[in-house]
PDB file of N, CA and C in Angstrom:
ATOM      1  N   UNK A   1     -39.075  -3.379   1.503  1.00  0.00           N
ATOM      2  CA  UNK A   1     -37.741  -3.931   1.510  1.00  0.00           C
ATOM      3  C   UNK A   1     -36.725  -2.920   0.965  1.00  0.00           C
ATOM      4  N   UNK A   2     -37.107  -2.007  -0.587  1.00  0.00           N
ATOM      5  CA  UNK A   2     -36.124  -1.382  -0.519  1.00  0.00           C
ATOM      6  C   UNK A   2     -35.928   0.101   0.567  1.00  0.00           C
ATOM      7  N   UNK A   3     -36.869   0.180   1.505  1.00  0.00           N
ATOM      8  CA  UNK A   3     -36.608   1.039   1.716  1.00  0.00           C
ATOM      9  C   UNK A   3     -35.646   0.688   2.958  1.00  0.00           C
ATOM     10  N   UNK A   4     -35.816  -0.590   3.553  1.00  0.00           N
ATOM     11  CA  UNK A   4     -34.402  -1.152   4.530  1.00  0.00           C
ATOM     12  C   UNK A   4     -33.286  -1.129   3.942  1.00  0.00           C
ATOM     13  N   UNK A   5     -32.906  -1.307   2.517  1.00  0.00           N
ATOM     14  CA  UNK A   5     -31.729  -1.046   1.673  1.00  0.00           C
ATOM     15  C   UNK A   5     -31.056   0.614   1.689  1.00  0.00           C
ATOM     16  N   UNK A   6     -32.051   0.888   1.858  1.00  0.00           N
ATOM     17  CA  UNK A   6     -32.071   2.473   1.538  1.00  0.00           C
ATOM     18  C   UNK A   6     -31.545   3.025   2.928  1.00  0.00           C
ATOM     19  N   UNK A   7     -32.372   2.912   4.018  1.00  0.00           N
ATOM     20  CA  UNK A   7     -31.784   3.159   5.544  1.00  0.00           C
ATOM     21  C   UNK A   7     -30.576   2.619   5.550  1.00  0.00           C
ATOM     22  N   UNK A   8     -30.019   1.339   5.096  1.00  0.00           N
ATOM     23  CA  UNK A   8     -28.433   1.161   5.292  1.00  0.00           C
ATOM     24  C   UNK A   8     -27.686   1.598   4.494  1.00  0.00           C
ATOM     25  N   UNK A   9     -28.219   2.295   3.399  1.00  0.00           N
ATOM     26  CA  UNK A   9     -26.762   2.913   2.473  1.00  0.00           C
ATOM     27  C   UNK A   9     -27.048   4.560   2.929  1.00  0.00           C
ATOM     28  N   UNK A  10     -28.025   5.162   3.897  1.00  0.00           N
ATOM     29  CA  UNK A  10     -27.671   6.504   4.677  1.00  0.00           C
ATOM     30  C   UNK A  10     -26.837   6.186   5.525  1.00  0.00           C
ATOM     31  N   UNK A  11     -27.590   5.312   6.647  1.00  0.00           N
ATOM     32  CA  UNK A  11     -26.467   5.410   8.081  1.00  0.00           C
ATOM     33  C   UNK A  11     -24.780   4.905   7.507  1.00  0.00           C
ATOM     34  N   UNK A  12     -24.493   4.527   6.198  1.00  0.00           N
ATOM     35  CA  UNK A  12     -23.231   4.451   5.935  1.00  0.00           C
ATOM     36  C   UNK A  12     -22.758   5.554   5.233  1.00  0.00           C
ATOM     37  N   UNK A  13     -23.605   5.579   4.724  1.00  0.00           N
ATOM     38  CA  UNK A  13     -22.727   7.049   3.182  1.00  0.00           C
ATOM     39  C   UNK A  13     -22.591   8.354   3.781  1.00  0.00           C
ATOM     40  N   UNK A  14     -24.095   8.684   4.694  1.00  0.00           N
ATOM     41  CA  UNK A  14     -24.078  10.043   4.702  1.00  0.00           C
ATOM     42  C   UNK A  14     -23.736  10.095   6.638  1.00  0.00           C
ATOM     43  N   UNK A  15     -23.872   8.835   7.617  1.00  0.00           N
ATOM     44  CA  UNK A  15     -23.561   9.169   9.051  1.00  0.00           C
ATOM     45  C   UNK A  15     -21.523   8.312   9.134  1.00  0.00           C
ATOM     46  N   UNK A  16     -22.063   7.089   9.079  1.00  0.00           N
ATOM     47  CA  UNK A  16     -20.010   6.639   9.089  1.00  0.00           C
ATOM     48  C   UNK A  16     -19.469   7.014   8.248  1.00  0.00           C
ATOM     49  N   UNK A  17     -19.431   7.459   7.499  1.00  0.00           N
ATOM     50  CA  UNK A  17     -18.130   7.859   6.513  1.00  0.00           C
ATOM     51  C   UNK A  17     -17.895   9.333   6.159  1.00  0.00           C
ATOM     52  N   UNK A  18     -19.043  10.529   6.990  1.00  0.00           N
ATOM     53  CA  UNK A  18     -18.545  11.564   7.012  1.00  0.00           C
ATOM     54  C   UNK A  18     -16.963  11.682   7.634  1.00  0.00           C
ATOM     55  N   UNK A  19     -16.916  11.314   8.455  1.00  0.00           N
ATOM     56  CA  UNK A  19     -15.394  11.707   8.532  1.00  0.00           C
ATOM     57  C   UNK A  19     -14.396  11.631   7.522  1.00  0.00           C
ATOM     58  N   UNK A  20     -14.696  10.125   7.086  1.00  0.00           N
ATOM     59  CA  UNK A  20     -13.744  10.299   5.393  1.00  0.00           C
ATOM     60  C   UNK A  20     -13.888  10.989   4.719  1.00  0.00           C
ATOM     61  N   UNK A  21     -15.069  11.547   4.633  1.00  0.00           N
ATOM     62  CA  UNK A  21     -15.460  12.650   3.430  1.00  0.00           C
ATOM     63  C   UNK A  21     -14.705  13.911   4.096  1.00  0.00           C
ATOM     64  N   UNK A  22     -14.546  14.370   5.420  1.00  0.00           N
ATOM     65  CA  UNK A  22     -13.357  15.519   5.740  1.00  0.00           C
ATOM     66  C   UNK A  22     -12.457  15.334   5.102  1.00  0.00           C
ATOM     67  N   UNK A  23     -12.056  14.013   5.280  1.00  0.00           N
ATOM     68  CA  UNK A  23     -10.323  14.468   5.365  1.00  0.00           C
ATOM     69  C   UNK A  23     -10.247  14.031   3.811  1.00  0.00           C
ATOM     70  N   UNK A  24     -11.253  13.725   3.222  1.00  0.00           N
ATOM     71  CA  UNK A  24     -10.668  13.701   1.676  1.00  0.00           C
ATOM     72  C   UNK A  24     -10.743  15.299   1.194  1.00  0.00           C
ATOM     73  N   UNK A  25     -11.515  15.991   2.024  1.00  0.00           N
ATOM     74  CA  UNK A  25     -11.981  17.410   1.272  1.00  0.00           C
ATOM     75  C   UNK A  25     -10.885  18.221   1.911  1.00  0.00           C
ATOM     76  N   UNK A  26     -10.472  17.546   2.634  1.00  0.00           N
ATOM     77  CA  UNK A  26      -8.635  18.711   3.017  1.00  0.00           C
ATOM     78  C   UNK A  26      -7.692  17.966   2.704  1.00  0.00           C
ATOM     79  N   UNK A  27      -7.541  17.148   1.871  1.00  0.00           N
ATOM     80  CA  UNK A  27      -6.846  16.672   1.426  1.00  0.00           C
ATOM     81  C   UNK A  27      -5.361  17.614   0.387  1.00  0.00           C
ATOM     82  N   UNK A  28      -6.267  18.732  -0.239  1.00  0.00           N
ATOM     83  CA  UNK A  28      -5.653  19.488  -0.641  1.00  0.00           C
ATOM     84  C   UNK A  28      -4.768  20.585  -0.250  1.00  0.00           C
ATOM     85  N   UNK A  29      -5.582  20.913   0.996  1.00  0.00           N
ATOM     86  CA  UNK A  29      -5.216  21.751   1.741  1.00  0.00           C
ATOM     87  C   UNK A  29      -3.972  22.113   2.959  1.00  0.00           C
ATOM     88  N   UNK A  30      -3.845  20.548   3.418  1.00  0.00           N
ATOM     89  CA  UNK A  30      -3.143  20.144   4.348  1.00  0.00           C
ATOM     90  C   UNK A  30      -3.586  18.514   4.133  1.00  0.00           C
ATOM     91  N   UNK A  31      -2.093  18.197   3.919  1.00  0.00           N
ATOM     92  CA  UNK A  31      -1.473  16.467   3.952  1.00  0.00           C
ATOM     93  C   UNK A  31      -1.525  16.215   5.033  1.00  0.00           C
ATOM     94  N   UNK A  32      -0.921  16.870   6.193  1.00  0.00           N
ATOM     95  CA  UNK A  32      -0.707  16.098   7.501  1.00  0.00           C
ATOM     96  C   UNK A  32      -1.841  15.677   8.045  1.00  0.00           C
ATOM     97  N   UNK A  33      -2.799  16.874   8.320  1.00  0.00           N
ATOM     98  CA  UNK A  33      -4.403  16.620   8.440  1.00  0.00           C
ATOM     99  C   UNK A  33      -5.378  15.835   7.977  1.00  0.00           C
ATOM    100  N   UNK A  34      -5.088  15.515   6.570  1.00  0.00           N
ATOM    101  CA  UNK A  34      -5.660  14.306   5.303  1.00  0.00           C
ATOM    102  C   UNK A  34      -4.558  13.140   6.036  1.00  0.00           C
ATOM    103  N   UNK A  35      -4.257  12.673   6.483  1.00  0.00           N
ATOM    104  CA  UNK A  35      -3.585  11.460   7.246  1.00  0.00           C
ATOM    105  C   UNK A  35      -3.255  11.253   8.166  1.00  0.00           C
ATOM    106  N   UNK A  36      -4.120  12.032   9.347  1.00  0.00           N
ATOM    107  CA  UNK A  36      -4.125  11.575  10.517  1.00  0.00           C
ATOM    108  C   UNK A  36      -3.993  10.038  10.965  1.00  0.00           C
ATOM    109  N   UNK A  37      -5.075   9.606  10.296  1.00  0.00           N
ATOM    110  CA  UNK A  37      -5.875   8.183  10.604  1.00  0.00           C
ATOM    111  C   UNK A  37      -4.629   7.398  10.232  1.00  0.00           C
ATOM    112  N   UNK A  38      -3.521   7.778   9.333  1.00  0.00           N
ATOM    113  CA  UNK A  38      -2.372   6.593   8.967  1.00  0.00           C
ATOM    114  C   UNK A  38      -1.401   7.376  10.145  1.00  0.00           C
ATOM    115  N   UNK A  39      -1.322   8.174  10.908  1.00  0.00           N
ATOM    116  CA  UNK A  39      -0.471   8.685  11.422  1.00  0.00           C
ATOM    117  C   UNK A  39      -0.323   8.434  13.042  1.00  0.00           C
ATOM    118  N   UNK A  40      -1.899   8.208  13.114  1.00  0.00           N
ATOM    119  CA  UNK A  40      -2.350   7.090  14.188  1.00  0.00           C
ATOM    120  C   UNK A  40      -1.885   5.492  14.060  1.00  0.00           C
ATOM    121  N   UNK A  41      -2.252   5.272  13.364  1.00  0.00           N
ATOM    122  CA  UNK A  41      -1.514   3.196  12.968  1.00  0.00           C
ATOM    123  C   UNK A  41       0.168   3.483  13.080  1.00  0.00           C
ATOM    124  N   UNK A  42       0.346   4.329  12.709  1.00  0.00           N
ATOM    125  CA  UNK A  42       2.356   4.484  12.247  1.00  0.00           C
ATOM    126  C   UNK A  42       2.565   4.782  13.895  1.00  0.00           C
ATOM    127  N   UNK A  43       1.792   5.145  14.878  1.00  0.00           N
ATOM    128  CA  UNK A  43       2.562   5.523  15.725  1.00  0.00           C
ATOM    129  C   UNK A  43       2.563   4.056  16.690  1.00  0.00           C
ATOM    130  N   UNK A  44       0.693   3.738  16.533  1.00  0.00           N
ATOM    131  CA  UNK A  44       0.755   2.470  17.505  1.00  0.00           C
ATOM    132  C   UNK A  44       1.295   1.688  17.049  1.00  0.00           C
ATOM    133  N   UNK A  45       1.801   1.270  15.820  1.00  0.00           N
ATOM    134  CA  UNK A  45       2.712   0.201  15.814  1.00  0.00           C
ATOM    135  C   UNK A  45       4.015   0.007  16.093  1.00  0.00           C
ATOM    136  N   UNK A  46       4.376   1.686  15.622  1.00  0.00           N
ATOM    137  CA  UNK A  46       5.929   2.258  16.682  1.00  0.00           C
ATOM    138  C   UNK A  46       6.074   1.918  17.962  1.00  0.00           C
ATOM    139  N   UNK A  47       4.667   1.970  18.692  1.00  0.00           N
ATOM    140  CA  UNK A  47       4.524   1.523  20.311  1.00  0.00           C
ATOM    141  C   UNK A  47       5.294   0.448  20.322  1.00  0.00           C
ATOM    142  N   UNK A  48       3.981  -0.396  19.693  1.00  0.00           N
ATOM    143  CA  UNK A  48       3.857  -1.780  19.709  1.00  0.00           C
ATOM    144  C   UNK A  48       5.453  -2.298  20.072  1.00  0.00           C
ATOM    145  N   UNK A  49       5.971  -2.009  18.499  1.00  0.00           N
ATOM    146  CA  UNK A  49       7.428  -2.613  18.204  1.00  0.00           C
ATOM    147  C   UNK A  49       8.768  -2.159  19.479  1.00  0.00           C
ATOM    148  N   UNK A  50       8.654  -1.451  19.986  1.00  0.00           N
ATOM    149  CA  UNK A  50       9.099  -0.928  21.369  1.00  0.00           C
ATOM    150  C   UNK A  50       9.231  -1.876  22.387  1.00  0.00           C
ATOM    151  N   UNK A  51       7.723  -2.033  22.419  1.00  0.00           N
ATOM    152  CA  UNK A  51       6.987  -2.819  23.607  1.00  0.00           C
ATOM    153  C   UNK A  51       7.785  -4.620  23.685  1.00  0.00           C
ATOM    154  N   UNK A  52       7.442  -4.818  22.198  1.00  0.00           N
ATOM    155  CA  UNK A  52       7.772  -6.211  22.092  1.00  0.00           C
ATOM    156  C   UNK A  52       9.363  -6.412  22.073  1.00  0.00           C
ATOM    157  N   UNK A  53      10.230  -5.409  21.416  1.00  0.00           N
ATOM    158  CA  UNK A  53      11.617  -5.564  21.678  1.00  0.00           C
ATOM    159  C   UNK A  53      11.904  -5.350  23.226  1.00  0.00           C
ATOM    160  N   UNK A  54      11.234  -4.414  23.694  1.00  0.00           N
ATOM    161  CA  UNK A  54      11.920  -4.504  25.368  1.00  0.00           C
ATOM    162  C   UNK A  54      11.621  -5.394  26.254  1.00  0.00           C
ATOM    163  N   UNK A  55      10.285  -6.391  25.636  1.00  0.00           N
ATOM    164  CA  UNK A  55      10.213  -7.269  26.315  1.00  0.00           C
ATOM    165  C   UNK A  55      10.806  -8.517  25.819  1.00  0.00           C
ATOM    166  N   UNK A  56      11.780  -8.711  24.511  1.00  0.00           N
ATOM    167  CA  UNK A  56      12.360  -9.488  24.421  1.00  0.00           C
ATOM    168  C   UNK A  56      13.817  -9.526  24.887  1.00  0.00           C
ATOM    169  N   UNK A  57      14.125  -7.870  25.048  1.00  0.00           N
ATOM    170  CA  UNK A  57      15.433  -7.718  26.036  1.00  0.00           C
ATOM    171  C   UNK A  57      15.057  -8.269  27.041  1.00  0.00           C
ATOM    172  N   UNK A  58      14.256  -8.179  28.311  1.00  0.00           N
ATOM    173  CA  UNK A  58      13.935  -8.398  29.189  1.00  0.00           C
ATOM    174  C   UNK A  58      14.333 -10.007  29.803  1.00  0.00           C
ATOM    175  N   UNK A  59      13.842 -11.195  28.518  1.00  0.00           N
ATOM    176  CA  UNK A  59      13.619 -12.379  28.784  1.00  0.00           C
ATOM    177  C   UNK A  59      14.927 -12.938  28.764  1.00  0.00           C
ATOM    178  N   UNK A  60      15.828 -12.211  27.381  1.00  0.00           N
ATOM    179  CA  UNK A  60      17.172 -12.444  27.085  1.00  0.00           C
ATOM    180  C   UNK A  60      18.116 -12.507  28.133  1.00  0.00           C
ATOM    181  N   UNK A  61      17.897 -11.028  28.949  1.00  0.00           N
ATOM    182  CA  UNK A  61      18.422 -10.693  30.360  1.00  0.00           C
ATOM    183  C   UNK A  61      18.708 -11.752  31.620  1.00  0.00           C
ATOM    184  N   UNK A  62      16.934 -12.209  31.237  1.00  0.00           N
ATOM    185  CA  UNK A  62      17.082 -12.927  32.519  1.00  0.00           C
ATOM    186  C   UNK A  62      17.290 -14.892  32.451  1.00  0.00           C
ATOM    187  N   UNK A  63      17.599 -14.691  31.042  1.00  0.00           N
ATOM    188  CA  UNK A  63      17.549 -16.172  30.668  1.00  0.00           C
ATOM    189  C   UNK A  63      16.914 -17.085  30.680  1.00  0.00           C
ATOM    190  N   UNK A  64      15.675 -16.855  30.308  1.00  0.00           N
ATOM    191  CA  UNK A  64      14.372 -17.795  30.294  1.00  0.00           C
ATOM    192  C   UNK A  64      14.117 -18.019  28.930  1.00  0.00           C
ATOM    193  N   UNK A  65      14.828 -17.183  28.081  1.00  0.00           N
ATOM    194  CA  UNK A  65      14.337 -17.840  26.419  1.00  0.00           C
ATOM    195  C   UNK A  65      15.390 -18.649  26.256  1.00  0.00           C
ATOM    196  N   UNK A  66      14.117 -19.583  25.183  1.00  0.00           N
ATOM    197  CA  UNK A  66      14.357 -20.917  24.797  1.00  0.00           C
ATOM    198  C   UNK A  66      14.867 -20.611  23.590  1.00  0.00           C
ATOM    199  N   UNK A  67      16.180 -20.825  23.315  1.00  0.00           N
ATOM    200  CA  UNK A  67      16.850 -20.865  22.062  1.00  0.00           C
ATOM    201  C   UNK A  67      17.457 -22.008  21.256  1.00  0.00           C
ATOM    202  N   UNK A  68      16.068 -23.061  21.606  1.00  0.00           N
ATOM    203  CA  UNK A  68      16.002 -24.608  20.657  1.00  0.00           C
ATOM    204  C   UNK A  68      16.058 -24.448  19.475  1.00  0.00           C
ATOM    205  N   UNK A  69      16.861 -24.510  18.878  1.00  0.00           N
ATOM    206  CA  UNK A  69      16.743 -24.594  16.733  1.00  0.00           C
ATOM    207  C   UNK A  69      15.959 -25.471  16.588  1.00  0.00           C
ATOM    208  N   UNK A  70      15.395 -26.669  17.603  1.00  0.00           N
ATOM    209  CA  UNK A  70      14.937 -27.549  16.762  1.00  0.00           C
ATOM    210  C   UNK A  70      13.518 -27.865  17.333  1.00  0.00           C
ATOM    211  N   UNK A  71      12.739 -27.087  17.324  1.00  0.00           N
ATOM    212  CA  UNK A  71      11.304 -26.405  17.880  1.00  0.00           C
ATOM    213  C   UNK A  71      10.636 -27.859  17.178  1.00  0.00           C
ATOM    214  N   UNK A  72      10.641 -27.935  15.929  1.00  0.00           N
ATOM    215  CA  UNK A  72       9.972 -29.507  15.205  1.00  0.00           C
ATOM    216  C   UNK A  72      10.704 -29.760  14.697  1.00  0.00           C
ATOM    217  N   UNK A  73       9.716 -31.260  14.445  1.00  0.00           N
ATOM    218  CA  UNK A  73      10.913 -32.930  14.292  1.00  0.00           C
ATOM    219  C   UNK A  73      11.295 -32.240  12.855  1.00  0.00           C
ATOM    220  N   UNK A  74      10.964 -31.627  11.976  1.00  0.00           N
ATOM    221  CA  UNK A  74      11.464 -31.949  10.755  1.00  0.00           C
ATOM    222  C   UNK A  74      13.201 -31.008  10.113  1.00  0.00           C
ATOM    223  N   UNK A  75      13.244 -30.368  11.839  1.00  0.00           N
ATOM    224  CA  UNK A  75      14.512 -29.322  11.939  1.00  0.00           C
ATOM    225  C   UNK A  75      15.430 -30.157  12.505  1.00  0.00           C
ATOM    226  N   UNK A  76      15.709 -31.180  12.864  1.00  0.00           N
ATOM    227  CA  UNK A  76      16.186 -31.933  13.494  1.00  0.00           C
ATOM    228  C   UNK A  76      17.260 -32.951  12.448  1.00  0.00           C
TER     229      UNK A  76
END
């Protein structure tokens, strides 16, 4: 049994999380490089937020949004 304990704290410590272990070890060296991985999320959510405003221009445009204030009874 411990040695099934043991096989799952390699394939994590020493196979998935080498990559973290890069970019913590250039961390010093180069910032931009040590934060790729946040530089990736900052961009797709830049997408994202794009995406969803032009498609709320879009609906505005064509007058299909519903601009009920009173969505539930308790707004009413």
């Amino acid at each position: 049994m411990k040695a099934f304990f043991e096989g799952i704290q390699y394939l994590f410590v020493d196979i998935l999380f080498a990559p973290w272990d890069f970019l913590r070890s250039v961390e010093l060296s180069s910032w931009f490089v040590a934060n790729t991985i946040n530089w990736i999320f900052v961009i797709i959510c830049a997408s994202a937020l794009v995406y969803w405003i032009k498609q709320l221009k879009i609906f505005e445009d064509a007058g299909t949004e519903k601009q009920d204030t009173t969505a539930h009874s308790f707004l009413k």
